[in-house]
PDB file of N, CA and C in Angstrom:
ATOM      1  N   UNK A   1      90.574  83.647 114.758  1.00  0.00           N
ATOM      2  CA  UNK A   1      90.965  84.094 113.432  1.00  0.00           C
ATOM      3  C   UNK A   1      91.528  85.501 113.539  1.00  0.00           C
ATOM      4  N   UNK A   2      92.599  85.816 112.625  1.00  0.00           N
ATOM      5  CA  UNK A   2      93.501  87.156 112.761  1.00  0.00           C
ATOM      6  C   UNK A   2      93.701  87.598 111.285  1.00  0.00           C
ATOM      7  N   UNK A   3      93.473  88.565 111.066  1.00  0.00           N
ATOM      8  CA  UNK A   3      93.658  89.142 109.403  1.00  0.00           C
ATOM      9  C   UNK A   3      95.650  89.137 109.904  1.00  0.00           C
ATOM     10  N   UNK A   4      96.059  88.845 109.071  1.00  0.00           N
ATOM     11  CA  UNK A   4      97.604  88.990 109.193  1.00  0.00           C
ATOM     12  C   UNK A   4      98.284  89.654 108.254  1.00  0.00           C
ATOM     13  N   UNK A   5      97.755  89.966 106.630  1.00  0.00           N
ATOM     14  CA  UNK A   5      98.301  91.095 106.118  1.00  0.00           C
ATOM     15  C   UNK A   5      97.513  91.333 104.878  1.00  0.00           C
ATOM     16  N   UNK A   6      97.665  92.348 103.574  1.00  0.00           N
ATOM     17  CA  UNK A   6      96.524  92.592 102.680  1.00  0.00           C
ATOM     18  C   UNK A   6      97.724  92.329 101.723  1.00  0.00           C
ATOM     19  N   UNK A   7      96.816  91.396 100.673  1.00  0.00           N
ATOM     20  CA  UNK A   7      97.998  90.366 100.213  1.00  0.00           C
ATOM     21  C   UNK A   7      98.144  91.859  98.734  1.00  0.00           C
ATOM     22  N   UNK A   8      96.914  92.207  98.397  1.00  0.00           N
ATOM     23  CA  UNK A   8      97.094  93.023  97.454  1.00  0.00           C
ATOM     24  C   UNK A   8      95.760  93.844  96.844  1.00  0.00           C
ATOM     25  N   UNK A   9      96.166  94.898  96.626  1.00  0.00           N
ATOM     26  CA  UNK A   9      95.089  95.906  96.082  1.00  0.00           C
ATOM     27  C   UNK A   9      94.798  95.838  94.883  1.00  0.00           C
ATOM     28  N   UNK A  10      93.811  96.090  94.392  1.00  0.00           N
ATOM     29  CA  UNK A  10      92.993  96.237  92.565  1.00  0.00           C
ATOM     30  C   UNK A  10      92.352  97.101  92.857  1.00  0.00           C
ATOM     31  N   UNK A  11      92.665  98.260  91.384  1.00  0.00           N
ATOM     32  CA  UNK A  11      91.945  99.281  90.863  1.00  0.00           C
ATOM     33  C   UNK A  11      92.041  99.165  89.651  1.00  0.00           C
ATOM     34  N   UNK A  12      90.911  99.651  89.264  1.00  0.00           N
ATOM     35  CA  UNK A  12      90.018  99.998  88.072  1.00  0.00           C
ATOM     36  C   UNK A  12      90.924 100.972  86.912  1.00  0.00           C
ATOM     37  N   UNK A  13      90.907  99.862  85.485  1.00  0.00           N
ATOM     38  CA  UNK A  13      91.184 101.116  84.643  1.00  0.00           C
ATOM     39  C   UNK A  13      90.229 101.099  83.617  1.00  0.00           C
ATOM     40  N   UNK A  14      90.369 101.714  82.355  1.00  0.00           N
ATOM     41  CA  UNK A  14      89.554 101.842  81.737  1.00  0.00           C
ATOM     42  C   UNK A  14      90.344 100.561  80.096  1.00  0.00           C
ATOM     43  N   UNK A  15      89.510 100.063  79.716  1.00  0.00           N
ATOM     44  CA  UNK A  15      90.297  99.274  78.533  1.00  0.00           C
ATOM     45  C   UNK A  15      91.262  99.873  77.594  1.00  0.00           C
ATOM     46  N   UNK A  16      92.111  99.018  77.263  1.00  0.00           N
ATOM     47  CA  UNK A  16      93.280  99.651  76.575  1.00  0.00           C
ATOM     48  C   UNK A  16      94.000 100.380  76.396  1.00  0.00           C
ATOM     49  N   UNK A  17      94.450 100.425  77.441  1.00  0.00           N
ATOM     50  CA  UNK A  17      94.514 101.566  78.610  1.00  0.00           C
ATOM     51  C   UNK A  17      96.242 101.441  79.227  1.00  0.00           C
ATOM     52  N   UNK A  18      96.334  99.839  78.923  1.00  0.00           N
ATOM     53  CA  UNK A  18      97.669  99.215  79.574  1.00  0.00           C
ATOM     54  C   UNK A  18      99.220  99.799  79.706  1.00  0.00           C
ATOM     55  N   UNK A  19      99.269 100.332  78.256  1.00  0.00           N
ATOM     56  CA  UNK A  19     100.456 101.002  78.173  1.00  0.00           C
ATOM     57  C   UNK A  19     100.728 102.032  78.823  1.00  0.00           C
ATOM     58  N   UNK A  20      99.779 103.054  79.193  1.00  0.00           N
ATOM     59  CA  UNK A  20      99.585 103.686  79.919  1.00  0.00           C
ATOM     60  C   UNK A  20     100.070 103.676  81.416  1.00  0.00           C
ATOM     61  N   UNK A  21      99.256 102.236  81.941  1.00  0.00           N
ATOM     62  CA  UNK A  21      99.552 102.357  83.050  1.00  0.00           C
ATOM     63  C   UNK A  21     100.842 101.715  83.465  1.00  0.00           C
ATOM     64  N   UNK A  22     101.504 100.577  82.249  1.00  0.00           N
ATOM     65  CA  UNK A  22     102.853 100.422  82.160  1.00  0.00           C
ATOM     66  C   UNK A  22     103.719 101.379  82.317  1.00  0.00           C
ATOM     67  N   UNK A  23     103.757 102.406  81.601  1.00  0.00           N
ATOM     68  CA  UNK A  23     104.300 104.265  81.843  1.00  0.00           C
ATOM     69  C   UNK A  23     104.352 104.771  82.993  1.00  0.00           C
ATOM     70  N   UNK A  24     103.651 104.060  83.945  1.00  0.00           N
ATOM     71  CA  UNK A  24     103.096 105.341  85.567  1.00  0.00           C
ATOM     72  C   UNK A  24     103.531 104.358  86.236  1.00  0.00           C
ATOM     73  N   UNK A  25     103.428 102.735  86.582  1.00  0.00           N
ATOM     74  CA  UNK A  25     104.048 101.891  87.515  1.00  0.00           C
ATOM     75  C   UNK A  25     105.040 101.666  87.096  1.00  0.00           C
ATOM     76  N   UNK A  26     105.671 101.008  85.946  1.00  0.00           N
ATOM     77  CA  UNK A  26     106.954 100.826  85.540  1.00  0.00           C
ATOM     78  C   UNK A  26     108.115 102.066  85.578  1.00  0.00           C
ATOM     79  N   UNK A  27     107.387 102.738  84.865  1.00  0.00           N
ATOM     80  CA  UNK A  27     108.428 103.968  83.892  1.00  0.00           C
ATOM     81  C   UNK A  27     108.890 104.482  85.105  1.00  0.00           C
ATOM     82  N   UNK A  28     107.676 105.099  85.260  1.00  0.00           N
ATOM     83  CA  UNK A  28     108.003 106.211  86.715  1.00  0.00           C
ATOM     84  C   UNK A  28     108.261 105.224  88.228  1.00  0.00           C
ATOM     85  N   UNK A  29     107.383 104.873  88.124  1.00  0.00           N
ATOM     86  CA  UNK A  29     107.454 104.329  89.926  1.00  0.00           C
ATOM     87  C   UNK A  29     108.319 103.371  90.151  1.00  0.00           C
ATOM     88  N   UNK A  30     108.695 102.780  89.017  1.00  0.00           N
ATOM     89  CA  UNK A  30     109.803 101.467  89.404  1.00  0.00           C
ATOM     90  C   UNK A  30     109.321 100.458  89.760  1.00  0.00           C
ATOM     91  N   UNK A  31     108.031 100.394  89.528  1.00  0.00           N
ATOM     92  CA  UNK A  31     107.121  98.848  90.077  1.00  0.00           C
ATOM     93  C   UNK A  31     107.820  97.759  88.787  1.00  0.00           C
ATOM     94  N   UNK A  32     107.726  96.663  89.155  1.00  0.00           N
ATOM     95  CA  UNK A  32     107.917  95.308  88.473  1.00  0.00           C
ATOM     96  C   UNK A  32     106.418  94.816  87.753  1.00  0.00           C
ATOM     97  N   UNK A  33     106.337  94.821  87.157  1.00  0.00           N
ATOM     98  CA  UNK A  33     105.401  93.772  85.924  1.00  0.00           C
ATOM     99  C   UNK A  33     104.977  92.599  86.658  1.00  0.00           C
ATOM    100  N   UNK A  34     104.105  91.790  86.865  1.00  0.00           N
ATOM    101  CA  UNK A  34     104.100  90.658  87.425  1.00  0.00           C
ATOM    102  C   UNK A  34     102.866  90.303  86.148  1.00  0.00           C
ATOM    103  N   UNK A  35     102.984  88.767  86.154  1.00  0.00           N
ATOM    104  CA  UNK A  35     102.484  87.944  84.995  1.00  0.00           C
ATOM    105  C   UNK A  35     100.819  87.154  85.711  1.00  0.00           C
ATOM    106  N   UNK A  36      99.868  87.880  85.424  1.00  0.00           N
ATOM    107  CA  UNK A  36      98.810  87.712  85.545  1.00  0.00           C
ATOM    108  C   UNK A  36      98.538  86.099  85.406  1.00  0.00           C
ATOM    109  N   UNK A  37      98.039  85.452  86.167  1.00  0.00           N
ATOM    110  CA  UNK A  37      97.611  83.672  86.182  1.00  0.00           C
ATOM    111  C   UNK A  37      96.829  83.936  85.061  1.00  0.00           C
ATOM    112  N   UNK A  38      96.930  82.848  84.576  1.00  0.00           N
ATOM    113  CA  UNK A  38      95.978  82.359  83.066  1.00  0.00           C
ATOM    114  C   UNK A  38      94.635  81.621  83.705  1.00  0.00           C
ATOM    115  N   UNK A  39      93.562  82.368  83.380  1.00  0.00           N
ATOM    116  CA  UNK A  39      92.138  81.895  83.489  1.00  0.00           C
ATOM    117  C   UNK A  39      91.727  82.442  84.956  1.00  0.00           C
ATOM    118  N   UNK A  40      90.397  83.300  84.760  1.00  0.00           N
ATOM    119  CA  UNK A  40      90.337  83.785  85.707  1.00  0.00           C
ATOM    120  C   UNK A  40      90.878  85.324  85.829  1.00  0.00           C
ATOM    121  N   UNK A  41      91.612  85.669  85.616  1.00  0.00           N
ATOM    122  CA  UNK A  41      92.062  86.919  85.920  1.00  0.00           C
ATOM    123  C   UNK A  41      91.228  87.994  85.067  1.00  0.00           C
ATOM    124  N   UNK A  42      91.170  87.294  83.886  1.00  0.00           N
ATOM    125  CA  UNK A  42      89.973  88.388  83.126  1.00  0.00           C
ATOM    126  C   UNK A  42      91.014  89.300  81.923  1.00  0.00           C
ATOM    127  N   UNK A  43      90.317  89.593  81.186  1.00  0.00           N
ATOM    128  CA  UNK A  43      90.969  90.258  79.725  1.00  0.00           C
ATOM    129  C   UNK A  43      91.869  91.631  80.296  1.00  0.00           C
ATOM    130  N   UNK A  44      92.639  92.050  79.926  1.00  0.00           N
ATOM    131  CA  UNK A  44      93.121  93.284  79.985  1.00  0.00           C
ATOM    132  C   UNK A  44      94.210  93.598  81.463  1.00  0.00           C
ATOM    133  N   UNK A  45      94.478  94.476  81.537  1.00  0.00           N
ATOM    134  CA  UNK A  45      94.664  95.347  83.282  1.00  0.00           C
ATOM    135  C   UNK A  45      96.171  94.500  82.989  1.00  0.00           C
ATOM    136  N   UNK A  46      96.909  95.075  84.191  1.00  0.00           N
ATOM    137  CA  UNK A  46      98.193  94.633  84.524  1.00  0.00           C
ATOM    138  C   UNK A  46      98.337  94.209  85.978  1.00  0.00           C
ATOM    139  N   UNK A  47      98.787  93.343  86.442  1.00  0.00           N
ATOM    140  CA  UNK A  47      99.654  93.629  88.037  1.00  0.00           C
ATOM    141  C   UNK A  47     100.992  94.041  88.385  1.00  0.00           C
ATOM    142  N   UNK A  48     101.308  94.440  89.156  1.00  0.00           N
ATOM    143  CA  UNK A  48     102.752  95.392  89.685  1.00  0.00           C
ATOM    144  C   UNK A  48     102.998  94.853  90.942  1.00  0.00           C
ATOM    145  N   UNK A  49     104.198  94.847  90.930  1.00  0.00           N
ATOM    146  CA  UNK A  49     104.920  94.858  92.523  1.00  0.00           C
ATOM    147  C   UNK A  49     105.868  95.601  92.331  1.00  0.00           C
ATOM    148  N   UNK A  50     106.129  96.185  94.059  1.00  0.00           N
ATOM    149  CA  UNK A  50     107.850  96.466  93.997  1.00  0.00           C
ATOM    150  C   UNK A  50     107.513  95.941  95.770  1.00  0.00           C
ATOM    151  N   UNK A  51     108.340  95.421  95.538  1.00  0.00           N
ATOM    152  CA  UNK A  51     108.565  94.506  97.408  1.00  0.00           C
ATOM    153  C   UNK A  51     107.689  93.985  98.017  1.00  0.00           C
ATOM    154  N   UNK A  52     107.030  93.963  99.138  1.00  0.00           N
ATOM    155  CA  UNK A  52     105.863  93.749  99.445  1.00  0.00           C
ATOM    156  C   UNK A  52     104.615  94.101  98.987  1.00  0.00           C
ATOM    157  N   UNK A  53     104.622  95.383  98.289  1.00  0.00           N
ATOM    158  CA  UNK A  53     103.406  96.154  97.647  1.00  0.00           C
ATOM    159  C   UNK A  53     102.818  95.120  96.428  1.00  0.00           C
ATOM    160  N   UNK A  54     101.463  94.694  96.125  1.00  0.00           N
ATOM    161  CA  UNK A  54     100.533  94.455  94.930  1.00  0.00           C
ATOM    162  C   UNK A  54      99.889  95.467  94.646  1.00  0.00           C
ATOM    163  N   UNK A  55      99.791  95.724  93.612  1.00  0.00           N
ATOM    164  CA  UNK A  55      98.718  96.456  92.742  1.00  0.00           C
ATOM    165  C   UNK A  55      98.421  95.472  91.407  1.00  0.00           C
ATOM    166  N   UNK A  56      96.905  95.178  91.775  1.00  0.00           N
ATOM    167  CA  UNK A  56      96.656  94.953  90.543  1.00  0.00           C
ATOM    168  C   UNK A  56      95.327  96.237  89.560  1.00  0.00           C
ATOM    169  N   UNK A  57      95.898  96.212  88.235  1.00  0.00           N
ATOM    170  CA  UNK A  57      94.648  97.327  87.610  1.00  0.00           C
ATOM    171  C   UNK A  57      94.003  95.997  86.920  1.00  0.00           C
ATOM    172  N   UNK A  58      92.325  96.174  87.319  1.00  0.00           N
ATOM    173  CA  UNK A  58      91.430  95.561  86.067  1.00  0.00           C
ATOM    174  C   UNK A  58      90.698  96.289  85.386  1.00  0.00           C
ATOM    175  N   UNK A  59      90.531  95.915  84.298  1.00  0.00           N
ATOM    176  CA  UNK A  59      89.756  96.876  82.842  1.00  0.00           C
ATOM    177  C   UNK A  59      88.689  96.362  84.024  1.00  0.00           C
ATOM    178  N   UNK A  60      87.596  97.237  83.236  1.00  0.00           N
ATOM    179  CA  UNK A  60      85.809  97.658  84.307  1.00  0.00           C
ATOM    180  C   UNK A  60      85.642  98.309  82.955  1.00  0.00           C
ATOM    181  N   UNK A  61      84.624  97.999  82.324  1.00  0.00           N
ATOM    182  CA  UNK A  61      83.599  98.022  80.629  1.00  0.00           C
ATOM    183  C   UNK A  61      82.844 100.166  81.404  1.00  0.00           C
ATOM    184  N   UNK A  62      82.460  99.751  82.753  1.00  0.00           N
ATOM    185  CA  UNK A  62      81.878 100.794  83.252  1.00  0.00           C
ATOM    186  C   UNK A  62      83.470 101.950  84.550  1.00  0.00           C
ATOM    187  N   UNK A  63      84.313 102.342  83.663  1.00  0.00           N
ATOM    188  CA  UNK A  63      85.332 102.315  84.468  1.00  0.00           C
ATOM    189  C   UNK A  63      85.076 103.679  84.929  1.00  0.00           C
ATOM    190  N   UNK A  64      85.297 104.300  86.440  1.00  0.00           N
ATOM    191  CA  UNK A  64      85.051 105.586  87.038  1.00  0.00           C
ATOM    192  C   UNK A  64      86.318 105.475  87.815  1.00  0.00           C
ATOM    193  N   UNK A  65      86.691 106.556  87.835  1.00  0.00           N
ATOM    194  CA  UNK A  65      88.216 106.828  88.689  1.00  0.00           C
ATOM    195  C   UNK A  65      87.519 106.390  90.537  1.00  0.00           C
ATOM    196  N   UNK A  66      88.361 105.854  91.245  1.00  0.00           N
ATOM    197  CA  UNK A  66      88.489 105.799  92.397  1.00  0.00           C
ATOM    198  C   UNK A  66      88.719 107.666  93.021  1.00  0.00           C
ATOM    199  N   UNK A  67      87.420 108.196  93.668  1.00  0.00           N
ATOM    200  CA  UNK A  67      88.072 109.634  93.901  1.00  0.00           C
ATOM    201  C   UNK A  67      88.541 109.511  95.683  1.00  0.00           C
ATOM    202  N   UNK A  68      87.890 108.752  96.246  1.00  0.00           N
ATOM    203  CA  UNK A  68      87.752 109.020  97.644  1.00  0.00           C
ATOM    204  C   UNK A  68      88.444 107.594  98.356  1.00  0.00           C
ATOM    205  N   UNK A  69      88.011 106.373  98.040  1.00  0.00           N
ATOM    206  CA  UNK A  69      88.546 104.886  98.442  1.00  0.00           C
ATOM    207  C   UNK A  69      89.847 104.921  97.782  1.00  0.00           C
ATOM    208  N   UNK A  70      91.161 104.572  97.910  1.00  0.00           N
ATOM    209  CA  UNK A  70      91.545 104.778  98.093  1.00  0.00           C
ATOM    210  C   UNK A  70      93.246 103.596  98.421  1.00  0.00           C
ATOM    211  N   UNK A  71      93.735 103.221  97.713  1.00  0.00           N
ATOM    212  CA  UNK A  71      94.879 102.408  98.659  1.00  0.00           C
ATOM    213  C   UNK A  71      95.963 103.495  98.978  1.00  0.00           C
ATOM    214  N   UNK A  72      96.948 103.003 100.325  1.00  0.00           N
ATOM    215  CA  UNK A  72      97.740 104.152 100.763  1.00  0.00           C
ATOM    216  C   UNK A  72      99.266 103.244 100.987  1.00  0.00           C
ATOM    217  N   UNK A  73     100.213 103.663 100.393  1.00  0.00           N
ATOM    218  CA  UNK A  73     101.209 102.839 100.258  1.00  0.00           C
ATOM    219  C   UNK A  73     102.725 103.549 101.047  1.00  0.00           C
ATOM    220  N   UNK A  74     102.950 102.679 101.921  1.00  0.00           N
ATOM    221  CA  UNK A  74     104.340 102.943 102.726  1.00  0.00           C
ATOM    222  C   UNK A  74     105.766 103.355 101.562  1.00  0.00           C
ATOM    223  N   UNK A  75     106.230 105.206 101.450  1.00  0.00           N
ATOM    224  CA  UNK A  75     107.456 104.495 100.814  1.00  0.00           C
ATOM    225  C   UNK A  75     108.794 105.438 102.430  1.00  0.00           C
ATOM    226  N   UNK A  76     109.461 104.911 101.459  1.00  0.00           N
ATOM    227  CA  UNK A  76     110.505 105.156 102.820  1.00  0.00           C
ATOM    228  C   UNK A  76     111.573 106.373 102.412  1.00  0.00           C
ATOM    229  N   UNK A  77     110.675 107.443 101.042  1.00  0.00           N
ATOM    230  CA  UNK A  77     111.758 108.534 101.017  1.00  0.00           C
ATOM    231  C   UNK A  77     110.241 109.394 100.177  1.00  0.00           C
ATOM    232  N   UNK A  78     109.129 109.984 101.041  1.00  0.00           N
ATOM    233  CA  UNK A  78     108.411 110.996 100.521  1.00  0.00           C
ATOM    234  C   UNK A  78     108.742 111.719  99.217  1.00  0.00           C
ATOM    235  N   UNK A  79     110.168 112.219 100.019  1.00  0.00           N
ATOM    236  CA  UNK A  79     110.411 113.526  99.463  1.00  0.00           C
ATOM    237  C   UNK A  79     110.708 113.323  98.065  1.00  0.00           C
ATOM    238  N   UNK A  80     111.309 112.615  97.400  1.00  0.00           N
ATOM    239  CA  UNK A  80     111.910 111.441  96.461  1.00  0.00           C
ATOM    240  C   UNK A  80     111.005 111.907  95.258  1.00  0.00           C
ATOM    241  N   UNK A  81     109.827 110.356  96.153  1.00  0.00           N
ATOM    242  CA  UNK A  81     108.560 110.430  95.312  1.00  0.00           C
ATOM    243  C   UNK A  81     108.390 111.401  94.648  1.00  0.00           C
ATOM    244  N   UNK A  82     108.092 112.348  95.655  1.00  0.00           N
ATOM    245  CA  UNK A  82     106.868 113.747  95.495  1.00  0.00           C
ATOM    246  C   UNK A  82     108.010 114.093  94.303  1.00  0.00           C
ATOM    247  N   UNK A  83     109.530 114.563  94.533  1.00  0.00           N
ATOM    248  CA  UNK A  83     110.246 115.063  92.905  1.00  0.00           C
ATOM    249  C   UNK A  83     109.665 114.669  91.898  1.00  0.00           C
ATOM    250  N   UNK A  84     109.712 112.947  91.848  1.00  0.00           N
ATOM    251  CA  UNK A  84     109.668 112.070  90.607  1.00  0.00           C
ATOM    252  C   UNK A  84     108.012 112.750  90.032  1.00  0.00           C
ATOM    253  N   UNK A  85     107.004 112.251  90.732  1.00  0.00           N
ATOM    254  CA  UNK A  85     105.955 112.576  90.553  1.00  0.00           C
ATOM    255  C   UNK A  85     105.551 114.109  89.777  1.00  0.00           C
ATOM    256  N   UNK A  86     106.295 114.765  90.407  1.00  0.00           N
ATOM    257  CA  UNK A  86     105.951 116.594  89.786  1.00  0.00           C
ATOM    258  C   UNK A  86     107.071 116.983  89.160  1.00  0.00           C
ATOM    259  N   UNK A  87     108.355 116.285  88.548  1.00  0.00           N
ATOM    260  CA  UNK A  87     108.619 115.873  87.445  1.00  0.00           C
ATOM    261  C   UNK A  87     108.155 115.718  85.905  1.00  0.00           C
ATOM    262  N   UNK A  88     106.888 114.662  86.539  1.00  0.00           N
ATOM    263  CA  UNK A  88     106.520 114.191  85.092  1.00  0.00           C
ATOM    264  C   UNK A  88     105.070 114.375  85.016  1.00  0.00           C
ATOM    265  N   UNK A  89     104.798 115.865  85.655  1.00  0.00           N
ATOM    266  CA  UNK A  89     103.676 116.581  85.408  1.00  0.00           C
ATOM    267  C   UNK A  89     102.365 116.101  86.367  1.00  0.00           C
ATOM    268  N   UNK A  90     102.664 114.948  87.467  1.00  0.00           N
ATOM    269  CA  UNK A  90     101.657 114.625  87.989  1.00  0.00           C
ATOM    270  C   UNK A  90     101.508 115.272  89.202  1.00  0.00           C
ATOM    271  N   UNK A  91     100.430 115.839  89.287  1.00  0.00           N
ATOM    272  CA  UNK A  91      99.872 116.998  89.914  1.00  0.00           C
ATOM    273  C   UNK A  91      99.697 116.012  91.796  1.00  0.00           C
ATOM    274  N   UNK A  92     100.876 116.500  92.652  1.00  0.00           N
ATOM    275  CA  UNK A  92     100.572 116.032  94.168  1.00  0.00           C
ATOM    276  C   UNK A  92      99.962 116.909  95.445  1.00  0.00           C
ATOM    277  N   UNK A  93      98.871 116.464  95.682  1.00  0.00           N
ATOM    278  CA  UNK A  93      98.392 116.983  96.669  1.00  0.00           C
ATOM    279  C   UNK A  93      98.568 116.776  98.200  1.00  0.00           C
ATOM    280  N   UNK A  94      98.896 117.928  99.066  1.00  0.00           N
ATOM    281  CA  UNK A  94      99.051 117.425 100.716  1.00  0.00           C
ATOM    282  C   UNK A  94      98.135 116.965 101.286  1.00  0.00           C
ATOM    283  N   UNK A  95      98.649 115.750 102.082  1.00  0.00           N
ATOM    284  CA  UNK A  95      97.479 115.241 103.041  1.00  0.00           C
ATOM    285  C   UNK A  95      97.199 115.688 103.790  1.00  0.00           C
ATOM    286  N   UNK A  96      98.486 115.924 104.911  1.00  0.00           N
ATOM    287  CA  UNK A  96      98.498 116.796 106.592  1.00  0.00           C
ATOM    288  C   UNK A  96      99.177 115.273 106.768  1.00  0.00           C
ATOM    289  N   UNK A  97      99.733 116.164 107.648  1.00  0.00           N
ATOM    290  CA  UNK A  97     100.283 115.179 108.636  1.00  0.00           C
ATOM    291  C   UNK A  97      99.619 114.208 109.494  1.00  0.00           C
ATOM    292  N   UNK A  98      99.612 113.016 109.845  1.00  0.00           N
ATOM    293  CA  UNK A  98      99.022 112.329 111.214  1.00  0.00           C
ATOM    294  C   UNK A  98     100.122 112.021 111.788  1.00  0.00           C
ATOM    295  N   UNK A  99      99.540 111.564 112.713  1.00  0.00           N
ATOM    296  CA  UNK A  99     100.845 111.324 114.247  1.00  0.00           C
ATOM    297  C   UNK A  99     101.521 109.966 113.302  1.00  0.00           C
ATOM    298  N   UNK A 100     102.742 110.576 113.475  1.00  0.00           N
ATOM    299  CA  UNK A 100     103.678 109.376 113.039  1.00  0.00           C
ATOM    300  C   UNK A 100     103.928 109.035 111.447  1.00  0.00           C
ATOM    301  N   UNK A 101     103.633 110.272 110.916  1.00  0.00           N
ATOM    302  CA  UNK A 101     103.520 110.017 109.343  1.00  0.00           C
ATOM    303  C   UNK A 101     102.958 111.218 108.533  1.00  0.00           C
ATOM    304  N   UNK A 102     103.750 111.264 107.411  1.00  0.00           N
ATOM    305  CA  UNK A 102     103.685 112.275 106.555  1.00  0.00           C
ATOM    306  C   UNK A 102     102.927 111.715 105.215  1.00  0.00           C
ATOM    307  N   UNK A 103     102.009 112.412 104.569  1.00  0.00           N
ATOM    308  CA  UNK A 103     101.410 112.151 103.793  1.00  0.00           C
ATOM    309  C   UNK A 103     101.074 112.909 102.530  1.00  0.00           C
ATOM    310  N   UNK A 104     100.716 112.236 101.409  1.00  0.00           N
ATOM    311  CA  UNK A 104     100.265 113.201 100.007  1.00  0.00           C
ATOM    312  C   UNK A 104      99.519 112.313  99.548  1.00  0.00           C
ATOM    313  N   UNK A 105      98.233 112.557  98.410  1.00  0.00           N
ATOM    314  CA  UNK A 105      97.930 112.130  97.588  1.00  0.00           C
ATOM    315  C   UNK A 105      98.385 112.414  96.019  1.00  0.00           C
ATOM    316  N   UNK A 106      98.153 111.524  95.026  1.00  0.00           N
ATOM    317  CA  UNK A 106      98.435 111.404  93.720  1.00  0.00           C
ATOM    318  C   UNK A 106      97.623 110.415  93.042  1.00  0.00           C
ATOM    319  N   UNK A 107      97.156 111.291  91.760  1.00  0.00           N
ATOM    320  CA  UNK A 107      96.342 110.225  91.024  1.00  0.00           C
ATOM    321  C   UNK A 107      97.388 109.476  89.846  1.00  0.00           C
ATOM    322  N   UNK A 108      96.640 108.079  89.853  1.00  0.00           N
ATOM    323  CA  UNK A 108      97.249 107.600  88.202  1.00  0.00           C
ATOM    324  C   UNK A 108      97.151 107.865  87.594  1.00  0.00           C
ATOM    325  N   UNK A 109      97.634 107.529  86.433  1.00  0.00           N
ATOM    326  CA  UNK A 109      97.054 108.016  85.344  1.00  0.00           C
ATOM    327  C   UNK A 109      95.317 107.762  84.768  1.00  0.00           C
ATOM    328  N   UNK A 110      94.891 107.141  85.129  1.00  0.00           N
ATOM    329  CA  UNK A 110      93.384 106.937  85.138  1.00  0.00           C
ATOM    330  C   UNK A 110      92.613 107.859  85.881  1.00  0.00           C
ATOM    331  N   UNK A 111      93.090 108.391  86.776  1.00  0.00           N
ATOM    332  CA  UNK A 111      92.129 109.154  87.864  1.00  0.00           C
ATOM    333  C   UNK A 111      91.827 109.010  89.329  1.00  0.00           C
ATOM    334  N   UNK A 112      92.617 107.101  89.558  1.00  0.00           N
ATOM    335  CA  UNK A 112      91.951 106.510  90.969  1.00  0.00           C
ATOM    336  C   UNK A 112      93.556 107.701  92.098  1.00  0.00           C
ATOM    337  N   UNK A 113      92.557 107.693  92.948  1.00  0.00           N
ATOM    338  CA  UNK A 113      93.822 108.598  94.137  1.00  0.00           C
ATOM    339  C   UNK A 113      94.068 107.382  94.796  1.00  0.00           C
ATOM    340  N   UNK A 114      95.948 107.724  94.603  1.00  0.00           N
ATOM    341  CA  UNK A 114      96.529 107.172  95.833  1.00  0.00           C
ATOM    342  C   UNK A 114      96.945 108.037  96.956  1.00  0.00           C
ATOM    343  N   UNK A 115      96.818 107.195  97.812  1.00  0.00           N
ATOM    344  CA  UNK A 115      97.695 107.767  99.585  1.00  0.00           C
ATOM    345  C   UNK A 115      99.303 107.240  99.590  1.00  0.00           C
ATOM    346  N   UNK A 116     100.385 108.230  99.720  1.00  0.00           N
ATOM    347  CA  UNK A 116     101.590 107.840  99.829  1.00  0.00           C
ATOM    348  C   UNK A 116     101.752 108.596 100.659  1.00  0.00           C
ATOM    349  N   UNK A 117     102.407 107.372 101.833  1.00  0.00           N
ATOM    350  CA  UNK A 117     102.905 107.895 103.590  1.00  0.00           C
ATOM    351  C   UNK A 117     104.168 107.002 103.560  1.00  0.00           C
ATOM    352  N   UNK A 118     104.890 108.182 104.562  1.00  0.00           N
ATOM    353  CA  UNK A 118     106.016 108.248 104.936  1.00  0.00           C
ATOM    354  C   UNK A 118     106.157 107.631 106.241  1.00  0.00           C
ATOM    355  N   UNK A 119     106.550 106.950 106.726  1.00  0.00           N
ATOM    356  CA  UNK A 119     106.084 106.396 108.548  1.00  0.00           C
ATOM    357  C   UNK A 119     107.815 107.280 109.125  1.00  0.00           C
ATOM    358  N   UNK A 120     107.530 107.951 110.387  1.00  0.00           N
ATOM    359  CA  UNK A 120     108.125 108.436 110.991  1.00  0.00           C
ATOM    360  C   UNK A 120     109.620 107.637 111.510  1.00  0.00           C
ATOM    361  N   UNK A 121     110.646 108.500 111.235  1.00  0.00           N
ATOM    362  CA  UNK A 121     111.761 107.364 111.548  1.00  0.00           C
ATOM    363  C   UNK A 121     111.988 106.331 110.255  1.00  0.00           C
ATOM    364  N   UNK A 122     111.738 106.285 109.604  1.00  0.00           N
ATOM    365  CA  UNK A 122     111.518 105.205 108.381  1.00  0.00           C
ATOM    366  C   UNK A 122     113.128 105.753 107.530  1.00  0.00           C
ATOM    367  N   UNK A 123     113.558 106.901 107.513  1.00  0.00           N
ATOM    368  CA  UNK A 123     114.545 107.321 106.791  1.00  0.00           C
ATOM    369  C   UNK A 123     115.724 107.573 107.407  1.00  0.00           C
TER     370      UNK A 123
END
C-alpha cells in the first residue's frame, strides 16, 4: 500500500460565516466554488478549488481558529500572492526559507493559518 496523493483539506469555520469565506477564496484568491454532495456533507461551510488544490471549510458549533496545524499550499508566483494578500489588509507573515522553497504564512479570514510555498525553480 502507497499513500499517492491528499485528495483534500478541511478547516473549520465558524457558522454563517460563508460569505465571508466566499470573499477570501473566491474574491481574493481566485479559488472556484465547488458544489458540496447532498447528504452527508453537513449544514453550512463551502468547498473551493483552483487546480489540484481542495479546501473544504466546515461550520464546527465549537469553532477555534487552526493556530499551529496547518495546510501548506504550492503557488507558483509567492511574490504575487503576498501583493494580493497585503492589499486587502491581510496581515503576511515570513516563514524562512527551507531548502528548495520559499515560504509565508497567512490567516483566513476565520483565524486558521495557512502555509504558502513557493518550490524553487517553479517560476
Amino acid at each position: 500500500m502507497q499513500m499517492r496523493q491528499l485528495d483534500h483539506v478541511q478547516l473549520a469555520m465558524p457558522s454563517g460565516r460563508e460569505d465571508e469565506a466566499r470573499a477570501y477564496f473566491l474574491d481574493l484568491l481566485g479559488m472556484t466554488e465547488v458544489p458540496k454532495p447532498s447528504g452527508g456533507a453537513g449544514p453550512g461551510g463551502c468547498w473551493f478549488q483552483a487546480g489540484e488544490v481542495h479546501l473544504h471549510l466546515g461550520v464546527d458549533p465549537d469553532f477555534r481558529p487552526a493556530r499551529k496545524a496547518h495546510p501548506a499550499i504550492v503557488v507558483d508566483d509567492l511574490a504575487s500572492l503576498i501583493t494580493i494578500l497585503t492589499a486587502a489588509g491581510v496581515e503576511v507573515e515570513p516563514g524562512g526559507d527551507l531548502p528548495g522553497r520559499t515560504r509565508v504564512f497567512a490567516d483566513d479570514p476565520f483565524g486558521n493559518r495557512i502555509e504558502w510555498i513557493e518550490l524553487e525553480g517553479t517560476r
